[in-house]
C-alpha atoms as a PDB file:
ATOM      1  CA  UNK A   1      -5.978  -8.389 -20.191  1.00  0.00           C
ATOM      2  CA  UNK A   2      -5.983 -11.985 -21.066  1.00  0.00           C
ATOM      3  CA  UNK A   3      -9.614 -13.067 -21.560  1.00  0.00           C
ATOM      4  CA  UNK A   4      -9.647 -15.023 -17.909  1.00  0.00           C
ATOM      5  CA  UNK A   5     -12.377 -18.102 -19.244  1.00  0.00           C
ATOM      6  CA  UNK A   6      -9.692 -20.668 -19.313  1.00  0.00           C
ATOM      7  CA  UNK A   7      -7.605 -19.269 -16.708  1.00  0.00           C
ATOM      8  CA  UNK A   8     -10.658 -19.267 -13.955  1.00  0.00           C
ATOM      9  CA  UNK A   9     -11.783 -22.333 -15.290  1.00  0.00           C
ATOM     10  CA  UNK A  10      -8.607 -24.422 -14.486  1.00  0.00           C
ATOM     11  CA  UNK A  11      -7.675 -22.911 -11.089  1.00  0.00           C
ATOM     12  CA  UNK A  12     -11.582 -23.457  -9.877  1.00  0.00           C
ATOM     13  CA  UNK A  13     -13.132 -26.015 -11.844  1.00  0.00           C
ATOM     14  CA  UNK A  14     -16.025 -23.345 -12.626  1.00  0.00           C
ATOM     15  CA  UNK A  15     -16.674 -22.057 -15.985  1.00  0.00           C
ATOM     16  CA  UNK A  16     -16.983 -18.447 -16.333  1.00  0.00           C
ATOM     17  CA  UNK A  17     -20.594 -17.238 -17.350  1.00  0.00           C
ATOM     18  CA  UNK A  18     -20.040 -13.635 -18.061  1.00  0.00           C
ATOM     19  CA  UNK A  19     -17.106 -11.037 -17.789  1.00  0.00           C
ATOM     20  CA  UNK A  20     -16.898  -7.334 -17.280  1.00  0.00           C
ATOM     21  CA  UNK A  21     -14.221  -4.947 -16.912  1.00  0.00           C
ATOM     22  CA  UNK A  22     -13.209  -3.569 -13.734  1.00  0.00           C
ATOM     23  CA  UNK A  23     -10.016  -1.098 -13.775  1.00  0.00           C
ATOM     24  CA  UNK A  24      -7.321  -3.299 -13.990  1.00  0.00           C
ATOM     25  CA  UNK A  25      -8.953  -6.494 -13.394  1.00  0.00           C
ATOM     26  CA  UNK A  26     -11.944  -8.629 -14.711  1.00  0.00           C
ATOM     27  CA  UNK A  27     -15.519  -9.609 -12.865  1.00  0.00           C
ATOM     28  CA  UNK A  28     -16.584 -12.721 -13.758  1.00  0.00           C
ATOM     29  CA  UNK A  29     -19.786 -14.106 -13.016  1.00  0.00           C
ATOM     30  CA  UNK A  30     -19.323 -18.327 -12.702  1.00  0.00           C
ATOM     31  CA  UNK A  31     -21.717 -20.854 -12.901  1.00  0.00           C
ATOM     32  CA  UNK A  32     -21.665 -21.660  -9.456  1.00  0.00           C
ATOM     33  CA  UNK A  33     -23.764 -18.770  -8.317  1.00  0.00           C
ATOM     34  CA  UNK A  34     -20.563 -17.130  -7.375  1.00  0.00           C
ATOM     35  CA  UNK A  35     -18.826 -13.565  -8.359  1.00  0.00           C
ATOM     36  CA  UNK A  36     -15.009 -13.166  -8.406  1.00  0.00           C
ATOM     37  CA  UNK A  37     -12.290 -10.672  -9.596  1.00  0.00           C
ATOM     38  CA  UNK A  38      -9.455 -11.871 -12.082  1.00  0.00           C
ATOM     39  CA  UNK A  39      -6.430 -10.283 -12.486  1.00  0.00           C
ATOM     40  CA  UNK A  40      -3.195 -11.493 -14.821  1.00  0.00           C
ATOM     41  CA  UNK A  41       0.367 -10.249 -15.056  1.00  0.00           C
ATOM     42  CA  UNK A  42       3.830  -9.869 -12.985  1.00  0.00           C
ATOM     43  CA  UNK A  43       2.370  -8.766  -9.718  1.00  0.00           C
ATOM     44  CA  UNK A  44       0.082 -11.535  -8.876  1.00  0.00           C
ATOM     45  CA  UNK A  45       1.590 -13.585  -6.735  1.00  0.00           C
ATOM     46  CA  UNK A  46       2.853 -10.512  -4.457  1.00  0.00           C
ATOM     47  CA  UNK A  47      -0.538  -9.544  -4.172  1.00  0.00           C
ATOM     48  CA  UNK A  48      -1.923 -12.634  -3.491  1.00  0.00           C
ATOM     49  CA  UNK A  49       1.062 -13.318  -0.720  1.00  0.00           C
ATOM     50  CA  UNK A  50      -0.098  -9.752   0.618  1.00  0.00           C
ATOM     51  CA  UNK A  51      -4.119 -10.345   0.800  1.00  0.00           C
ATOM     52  CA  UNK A  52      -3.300 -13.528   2.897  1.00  0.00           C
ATOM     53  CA  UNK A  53      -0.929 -11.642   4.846  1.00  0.00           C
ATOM     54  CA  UNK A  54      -3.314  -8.704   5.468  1.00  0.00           C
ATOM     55  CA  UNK A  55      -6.465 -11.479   6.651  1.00  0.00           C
ATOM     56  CA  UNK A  56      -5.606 -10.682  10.230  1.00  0.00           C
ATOM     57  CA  UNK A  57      -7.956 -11.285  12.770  1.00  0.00           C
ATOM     58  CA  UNK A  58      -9.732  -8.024  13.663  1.00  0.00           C
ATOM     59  CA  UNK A  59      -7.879  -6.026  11.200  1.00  0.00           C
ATOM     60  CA  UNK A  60      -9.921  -4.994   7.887  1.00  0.00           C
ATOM     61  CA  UNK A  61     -11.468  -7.305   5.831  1.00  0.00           C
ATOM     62  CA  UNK A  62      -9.650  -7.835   2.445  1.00  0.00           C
ATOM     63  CA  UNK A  63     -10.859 -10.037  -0.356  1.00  0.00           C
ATOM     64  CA  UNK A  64     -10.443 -13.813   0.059  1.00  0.00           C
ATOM     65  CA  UNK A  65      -7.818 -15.606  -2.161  1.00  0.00           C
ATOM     66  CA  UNK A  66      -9.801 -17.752  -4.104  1.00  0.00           C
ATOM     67  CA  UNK A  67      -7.139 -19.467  -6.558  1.00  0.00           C
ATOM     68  CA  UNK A  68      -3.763 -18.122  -7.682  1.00  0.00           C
ATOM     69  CA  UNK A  69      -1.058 -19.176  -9.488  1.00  0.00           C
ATOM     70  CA  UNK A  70       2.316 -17.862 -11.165  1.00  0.00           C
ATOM     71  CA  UNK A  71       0.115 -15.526 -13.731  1.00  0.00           C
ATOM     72  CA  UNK A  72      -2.991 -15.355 -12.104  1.00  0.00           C
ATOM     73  CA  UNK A  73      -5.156 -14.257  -9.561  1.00  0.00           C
ATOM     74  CA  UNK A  74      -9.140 -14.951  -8.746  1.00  0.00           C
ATOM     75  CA  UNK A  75     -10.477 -12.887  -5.724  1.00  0.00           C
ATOM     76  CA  UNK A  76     -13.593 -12.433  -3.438  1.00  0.00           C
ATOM     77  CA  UNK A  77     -15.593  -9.549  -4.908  1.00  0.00           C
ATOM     78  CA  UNK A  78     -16.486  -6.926  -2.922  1.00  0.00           C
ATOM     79  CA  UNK A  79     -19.954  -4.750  -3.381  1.00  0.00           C
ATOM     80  CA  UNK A  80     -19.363  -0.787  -3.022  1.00  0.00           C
ATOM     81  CA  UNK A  81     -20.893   1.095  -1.065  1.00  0.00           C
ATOM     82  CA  UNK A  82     -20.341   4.665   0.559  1.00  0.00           C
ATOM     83  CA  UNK A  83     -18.289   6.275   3.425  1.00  0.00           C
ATOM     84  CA  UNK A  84     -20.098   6.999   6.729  1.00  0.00           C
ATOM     85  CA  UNK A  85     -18.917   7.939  10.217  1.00  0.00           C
ATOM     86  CA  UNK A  86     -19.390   4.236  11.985  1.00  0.00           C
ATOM     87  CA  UNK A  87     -17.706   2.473   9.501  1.00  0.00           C
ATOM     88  CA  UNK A  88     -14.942   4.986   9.051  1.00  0.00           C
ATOM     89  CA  UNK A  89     -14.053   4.884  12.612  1.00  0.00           C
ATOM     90  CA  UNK A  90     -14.323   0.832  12.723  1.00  0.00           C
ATOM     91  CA  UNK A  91     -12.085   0.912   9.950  1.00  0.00           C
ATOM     92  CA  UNK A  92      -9.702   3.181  12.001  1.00  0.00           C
ATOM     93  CA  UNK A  93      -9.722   0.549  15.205  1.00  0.00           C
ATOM     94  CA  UNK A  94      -9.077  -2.268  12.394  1.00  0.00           C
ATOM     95  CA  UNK A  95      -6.416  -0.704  11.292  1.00  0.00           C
ATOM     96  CA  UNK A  96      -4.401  -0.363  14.223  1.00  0.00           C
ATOM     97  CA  UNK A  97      -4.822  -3.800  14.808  1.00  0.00           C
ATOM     98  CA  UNK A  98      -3.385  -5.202  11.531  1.00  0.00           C
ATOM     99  CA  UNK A  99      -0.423  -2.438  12.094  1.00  0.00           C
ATOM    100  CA  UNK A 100       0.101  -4.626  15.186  1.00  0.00           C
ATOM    101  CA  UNK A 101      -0.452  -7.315  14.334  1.00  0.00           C
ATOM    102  CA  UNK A 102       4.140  -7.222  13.156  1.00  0.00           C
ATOM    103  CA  UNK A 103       6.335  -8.344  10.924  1.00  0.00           C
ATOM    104  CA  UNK A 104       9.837  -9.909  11.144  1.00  0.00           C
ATOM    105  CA  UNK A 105      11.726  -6.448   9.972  1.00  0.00           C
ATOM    106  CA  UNK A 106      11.213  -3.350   8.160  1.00  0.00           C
ATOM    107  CA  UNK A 107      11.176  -4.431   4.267  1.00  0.00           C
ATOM    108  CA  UNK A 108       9.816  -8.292   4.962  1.00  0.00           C
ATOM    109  CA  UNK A 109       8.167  -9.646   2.361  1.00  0.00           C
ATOM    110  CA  UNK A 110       4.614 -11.249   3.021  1.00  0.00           C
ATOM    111  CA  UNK A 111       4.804 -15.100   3.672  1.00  0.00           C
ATOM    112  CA  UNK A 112       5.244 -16.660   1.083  1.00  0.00           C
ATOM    113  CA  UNK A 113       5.780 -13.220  -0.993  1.00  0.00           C
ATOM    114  CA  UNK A 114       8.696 -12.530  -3.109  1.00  0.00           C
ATOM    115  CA  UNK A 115      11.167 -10.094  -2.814  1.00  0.00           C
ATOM    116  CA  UNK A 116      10.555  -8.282  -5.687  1.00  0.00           C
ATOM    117  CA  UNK A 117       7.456  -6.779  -5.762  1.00  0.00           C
ATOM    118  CA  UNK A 118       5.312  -4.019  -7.314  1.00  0.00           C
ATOM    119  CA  UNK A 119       3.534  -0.992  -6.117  1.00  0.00           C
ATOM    120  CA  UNK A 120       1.055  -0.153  -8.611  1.00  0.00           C
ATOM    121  CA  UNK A 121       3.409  -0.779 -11.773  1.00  0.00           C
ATOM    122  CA  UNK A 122       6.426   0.262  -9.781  1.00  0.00           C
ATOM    123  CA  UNK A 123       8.859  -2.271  -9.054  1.00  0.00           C
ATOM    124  CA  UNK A 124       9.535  -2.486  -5.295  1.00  0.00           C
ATOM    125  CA  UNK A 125      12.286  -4.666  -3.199  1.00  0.00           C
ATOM    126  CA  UNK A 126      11.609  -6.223   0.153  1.00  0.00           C
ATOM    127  CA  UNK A 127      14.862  -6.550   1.728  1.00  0.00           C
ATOM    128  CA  UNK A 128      14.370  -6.799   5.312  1.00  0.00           C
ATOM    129  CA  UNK A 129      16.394  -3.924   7.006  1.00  0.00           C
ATOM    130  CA  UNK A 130      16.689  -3.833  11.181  1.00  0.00           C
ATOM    131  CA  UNK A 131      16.339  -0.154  11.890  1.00  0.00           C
ATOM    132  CA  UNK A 132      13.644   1.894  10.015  1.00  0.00           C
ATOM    133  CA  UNK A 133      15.108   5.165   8.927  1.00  0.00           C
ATOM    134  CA  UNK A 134      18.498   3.437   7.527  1.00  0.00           C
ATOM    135  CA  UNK A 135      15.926   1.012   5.647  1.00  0.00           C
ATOM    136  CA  UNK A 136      13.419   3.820   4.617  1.00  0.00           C
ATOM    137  CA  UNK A 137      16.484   5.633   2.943  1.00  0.00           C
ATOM    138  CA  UNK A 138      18.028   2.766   1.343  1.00  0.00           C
ATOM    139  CA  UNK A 139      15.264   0.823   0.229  1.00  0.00           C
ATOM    140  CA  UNK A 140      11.977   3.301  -0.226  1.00  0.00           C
ATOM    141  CA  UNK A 141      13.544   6.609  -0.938  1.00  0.00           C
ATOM    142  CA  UNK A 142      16.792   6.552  -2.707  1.00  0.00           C
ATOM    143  CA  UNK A 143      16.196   4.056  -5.695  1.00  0.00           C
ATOM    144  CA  UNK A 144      13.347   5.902  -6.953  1.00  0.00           C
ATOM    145  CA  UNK A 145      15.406   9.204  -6.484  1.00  0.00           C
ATOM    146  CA  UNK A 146      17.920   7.628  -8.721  1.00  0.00           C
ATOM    147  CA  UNK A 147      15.564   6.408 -11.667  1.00  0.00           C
ATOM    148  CA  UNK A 148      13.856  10.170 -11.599  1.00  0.00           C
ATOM    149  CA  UNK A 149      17.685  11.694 -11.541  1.00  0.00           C
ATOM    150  CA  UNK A 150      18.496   9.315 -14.611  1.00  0.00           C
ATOM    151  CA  UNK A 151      15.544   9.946 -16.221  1.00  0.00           C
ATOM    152  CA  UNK A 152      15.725  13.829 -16.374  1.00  0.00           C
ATOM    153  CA  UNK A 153      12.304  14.013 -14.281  1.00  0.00           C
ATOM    154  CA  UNK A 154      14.403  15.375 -11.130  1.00  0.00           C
ATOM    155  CA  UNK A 155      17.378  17.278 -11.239  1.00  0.00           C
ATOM    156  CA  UNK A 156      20.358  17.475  -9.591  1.00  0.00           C
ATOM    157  CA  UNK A 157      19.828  20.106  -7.336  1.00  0.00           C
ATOM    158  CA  UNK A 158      15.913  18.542  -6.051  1.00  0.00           C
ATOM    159  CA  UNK A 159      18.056  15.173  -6.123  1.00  0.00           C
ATOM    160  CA  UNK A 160      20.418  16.617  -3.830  1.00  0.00           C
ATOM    161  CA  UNK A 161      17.477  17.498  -1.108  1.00  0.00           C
ATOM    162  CA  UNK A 162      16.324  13.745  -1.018  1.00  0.00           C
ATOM    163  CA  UNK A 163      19.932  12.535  -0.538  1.00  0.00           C
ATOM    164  CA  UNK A 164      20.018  15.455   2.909  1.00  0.00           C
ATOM    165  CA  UNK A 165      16.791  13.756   4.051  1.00  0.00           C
ATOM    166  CA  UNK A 166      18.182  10.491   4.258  1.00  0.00           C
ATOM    167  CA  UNK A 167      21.621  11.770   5.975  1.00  0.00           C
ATOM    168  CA  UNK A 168      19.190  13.074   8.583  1.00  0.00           C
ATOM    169  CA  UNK A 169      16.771   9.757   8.540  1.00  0.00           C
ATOM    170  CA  UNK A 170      17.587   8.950  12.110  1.00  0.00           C
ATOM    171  CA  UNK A 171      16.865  12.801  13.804  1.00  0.00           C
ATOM    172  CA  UNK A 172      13.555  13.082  11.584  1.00  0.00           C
ATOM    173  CA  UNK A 173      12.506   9.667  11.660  1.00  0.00           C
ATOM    174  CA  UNK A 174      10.619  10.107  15.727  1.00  0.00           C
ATOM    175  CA  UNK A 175      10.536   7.836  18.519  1.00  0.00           C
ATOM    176  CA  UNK A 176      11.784   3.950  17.612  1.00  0.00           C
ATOM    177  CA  UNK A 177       8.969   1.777  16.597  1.00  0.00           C
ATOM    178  CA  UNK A 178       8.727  -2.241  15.801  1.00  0.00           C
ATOM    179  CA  UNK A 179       8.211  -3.155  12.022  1.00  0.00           C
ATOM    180  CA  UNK A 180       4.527  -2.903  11.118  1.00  0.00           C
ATOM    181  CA  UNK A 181       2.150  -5.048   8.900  1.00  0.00           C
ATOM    182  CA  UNK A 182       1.523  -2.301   6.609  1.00  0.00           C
ATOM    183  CA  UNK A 183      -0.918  -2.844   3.341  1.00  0.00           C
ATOM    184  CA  UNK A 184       1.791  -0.392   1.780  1.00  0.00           C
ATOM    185  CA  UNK A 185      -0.037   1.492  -0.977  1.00  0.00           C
ATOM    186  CA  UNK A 186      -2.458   3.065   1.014  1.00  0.00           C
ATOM    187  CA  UNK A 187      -4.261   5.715  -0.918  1.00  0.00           C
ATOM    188  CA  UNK A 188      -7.538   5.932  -0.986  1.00  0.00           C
ATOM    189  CA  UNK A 189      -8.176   4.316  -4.102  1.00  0.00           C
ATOM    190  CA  UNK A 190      -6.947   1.290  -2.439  1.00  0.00           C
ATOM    191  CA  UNK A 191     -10.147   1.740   0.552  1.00  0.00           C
ATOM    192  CA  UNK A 192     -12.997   0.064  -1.026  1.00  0.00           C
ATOM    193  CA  UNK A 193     -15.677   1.232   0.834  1.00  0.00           C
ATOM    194  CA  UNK A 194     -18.723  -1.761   1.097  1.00  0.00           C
ATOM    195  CA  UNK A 195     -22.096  -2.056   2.731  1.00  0.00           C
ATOM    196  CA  UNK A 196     -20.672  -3.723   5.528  1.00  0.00           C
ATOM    197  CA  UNK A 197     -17.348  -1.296   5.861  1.00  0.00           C
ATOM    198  CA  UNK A 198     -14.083  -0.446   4.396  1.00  0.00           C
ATOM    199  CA  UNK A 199     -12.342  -3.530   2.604  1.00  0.00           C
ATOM    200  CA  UNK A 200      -8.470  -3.079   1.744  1.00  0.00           C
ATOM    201  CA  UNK A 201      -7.739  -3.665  -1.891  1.00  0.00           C
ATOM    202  CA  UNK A 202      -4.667  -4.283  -4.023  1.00  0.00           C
ATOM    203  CA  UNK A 203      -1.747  -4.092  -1.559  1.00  0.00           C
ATOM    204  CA  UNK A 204       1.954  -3.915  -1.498  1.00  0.00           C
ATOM    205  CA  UNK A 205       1.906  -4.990   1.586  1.00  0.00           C
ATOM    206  CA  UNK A 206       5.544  -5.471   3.701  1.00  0.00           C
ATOM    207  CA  UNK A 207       7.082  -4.667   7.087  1.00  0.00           C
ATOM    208  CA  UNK A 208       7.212  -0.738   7.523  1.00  0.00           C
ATOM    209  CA  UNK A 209       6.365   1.926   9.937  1.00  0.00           C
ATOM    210  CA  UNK A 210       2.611   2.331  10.798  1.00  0.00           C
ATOM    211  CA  UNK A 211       2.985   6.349  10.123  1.00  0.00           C
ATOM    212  CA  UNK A 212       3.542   5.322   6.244  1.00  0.00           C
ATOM    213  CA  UNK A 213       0.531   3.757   5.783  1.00  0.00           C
ATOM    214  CA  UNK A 214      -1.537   6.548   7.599  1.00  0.00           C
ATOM    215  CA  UNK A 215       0.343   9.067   5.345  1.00  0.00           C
ATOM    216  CA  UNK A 216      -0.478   7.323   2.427  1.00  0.00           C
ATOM    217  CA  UNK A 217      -4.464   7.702   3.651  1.00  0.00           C
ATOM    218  CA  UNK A 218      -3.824  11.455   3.789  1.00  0.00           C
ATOM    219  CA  UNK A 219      -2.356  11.947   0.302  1.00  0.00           C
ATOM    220  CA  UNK A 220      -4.877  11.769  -2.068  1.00  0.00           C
ATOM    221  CA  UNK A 221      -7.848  12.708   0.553  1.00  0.00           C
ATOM    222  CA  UNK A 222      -9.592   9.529   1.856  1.00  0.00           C
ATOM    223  CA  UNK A 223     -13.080  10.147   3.128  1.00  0.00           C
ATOM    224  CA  UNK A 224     -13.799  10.581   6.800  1.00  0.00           C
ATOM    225  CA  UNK A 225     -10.337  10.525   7.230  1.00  0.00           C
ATOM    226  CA  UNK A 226     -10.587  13.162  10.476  1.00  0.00           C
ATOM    227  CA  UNK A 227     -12.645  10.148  11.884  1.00  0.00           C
ATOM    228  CA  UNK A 228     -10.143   7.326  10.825  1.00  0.00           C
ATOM    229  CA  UNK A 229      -7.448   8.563  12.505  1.00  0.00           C
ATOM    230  CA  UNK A 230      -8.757   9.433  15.669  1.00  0.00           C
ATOM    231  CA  UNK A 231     -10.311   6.334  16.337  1.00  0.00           C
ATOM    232  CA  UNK A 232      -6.815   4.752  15.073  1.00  0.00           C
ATOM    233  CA  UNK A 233      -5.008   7.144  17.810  1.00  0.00           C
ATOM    234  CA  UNK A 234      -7.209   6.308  20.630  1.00  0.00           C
ATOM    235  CA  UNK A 235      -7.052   2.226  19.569  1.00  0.00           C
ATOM    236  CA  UNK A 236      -2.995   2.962  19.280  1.00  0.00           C
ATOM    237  CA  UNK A 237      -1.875   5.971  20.433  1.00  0.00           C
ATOM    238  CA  UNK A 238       0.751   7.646  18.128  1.00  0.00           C
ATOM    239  CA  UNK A 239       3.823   8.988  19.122  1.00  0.00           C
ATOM    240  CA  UNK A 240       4.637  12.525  19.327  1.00  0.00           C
ATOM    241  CA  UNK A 241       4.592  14.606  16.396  1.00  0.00           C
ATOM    242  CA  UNK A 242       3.361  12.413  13.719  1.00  0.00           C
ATOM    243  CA  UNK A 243       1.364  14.700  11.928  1.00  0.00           C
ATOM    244  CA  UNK A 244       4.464  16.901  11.552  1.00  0.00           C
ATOM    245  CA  UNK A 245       6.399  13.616  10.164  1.00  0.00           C
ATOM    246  CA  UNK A 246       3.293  12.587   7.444  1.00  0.00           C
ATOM    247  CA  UNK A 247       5.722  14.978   4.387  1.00  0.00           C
ATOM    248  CA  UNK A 248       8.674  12.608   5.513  1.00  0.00           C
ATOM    249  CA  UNK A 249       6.237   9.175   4.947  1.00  0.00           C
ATOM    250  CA  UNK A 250       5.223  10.450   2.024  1.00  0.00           C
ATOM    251  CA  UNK A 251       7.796  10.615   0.494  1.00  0.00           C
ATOM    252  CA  UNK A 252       7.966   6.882  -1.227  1.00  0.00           C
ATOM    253  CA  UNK A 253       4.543   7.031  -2.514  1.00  0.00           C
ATOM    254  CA  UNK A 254       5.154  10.621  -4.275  1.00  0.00           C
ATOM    255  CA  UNK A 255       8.521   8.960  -5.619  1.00  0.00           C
ATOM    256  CA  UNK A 256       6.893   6.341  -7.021  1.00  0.00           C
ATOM    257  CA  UNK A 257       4.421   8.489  -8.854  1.00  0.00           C
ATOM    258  CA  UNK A 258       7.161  10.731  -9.993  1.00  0.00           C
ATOM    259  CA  UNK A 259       8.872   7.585 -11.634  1.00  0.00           C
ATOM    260  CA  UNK A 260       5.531   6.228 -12.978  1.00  0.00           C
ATOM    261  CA  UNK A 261       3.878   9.707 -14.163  1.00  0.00           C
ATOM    262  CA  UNK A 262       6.401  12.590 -13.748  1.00  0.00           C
ATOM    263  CA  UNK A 263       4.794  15.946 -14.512  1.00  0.00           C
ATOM    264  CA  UNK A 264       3.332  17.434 -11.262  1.00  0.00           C
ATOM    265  CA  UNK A 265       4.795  14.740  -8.517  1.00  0.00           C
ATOM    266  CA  UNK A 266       8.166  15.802  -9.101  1.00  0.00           C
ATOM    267  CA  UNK A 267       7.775  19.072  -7.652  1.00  0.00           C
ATOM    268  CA  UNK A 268       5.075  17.802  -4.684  1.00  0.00           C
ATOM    269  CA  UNK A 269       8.019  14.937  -3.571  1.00  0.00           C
ATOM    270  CA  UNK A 270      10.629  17.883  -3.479  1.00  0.00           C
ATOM    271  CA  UNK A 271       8.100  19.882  -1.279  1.00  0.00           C
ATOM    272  CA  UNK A 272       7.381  17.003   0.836  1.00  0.00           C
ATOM    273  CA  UNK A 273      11.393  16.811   1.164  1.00  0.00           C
ATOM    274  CA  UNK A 274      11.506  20.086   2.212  1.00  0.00           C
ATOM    275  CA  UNK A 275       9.018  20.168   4.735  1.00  0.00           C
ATOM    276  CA  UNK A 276      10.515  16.925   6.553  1.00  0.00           C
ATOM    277  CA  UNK A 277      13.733  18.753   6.875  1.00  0.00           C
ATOM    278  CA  UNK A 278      11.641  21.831   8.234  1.00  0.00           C
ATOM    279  CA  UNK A 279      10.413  19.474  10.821  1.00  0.00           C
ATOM    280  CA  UNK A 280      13.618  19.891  13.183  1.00  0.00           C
END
């Protein structure tokens, strides 16, 4: 990245004291006393539409916006801290009230947000879509499907299994639901737990089904995540048969890391196809 001096200097007025790397991004320490995150490239204004979007009252806290233009992005920072039962289940509760807190359609962009997005280096459309499974297929499953098949990384016979899971969208897809804020990349990675609880962090955030983001939490093994979801389910109660559905919302993230990383993903997104189709 960028060195972010000038950058942080002209969106705040602050000059930048010290820098350190962190991941993808940048900690600077300014003169001001204050500590921020920098970030540079393609996907910042997405993610900065998203952490605004996400600020809902009562849902999880997610780092303040401090400055952000077309190839930049300065942030709260947020201390680490570790996982424990009260937080976990708060987080749970906070959860279910950003998922309902809406949004206009399945696919909408954050406001302000652009249609084309990013999840993690992924490129990602937010075309708003009325019904979810027709959407899901179209928009979340099938062009990542495509780039794999072109690429040689699926082949035409796995293909083939995606393309009979989104024929059958609407008999696996559950009970009909309203469009969802959802933070959209999920994992746990993205959960930053803090001192003072679990912080959402670097979103593709969009209208979706609330079962997608809970899916997500599930894939790469979140901690506490027994605790999460049950004090999710008893905040908003989820409808029949969800955990038999998490294979068929997992689906977009394990497509996405099939196009990004190939190799092993392939073979768990064809499973995950598989099982969703077992699932009636």
């Amino acid at each position: 990245m960028r060195h972010p001096q000038a950058p942080v200097a002209r969106l705040l007025g602050v000059r930048v004291r010290r820098s350190a790397p962190l991941g993808a991004a940048t900690r600077v320490d300014l003169d001001d006393g204050r500590v921020a995150v920098v970030k540079a490239g393609d996907g910042v204004v997405a993610e900065a539409a998203g952490l605004r979007w996400l600020a809902v009252p009562g849902g999880p806290p997610v780092p303040a916006v401090l400055a952000a233009d077309d190839g930049w992005l300065v942030m709260e920072f947020v201390a680490g801290g570790h996982p424990a039962r009260e937080p976990a289940a708060a987080f749970g509760r906070r959860l279910a009230t950003l998922h309902a807190a809406g949004a206009p359609a399945f696919g909408s962009p954050p406001d302000g947000g652009p249609a084309d997005a990013w999840i993690g280096s992924a490129a990602m459309r937010n075309v708003p879509g009325p019904r979810w499974p027709q959407w899901y297929a179209a928009e979340r499953v099938r062009p990542y499907v495509r780039i794999a098949r072109d690429a040689g990384t699926l082949s035409a016979v796995e293909a083939a299994v995606f393309d009979t899971v989104c024929d059958r969208l609407p008999d696996l897809a559950g009970p009909a639901e309203p469009p969802a804020r959802l933070h959209g990349d999920l994992w746990s990675g993205n959960v930053l737990w803090s001192p003072d609880g679990a912080w959402l962090i670097d979103p593709a955030a969009h209208g979706g089904h609330r079962e997608t983001d809970l899916a997500m939490l599930a894939l790469f093994g979140l901690p506490r995540l027994d605790t999460v979801l049950a004090a999710y389910d008893e905040a908003a109660p989820l409808a029949p048969g969800w955990r038999e559905r998490v294979p068929l919302h997992q689906l977009f993230p394990l497509l996405v890391h099939t196009v990004l990383f190939g190799g092993g993903y392939a073979g768990q997104a064809v499973a995950a196809a598989r099982a969703a189709l077992r699932t009636t």
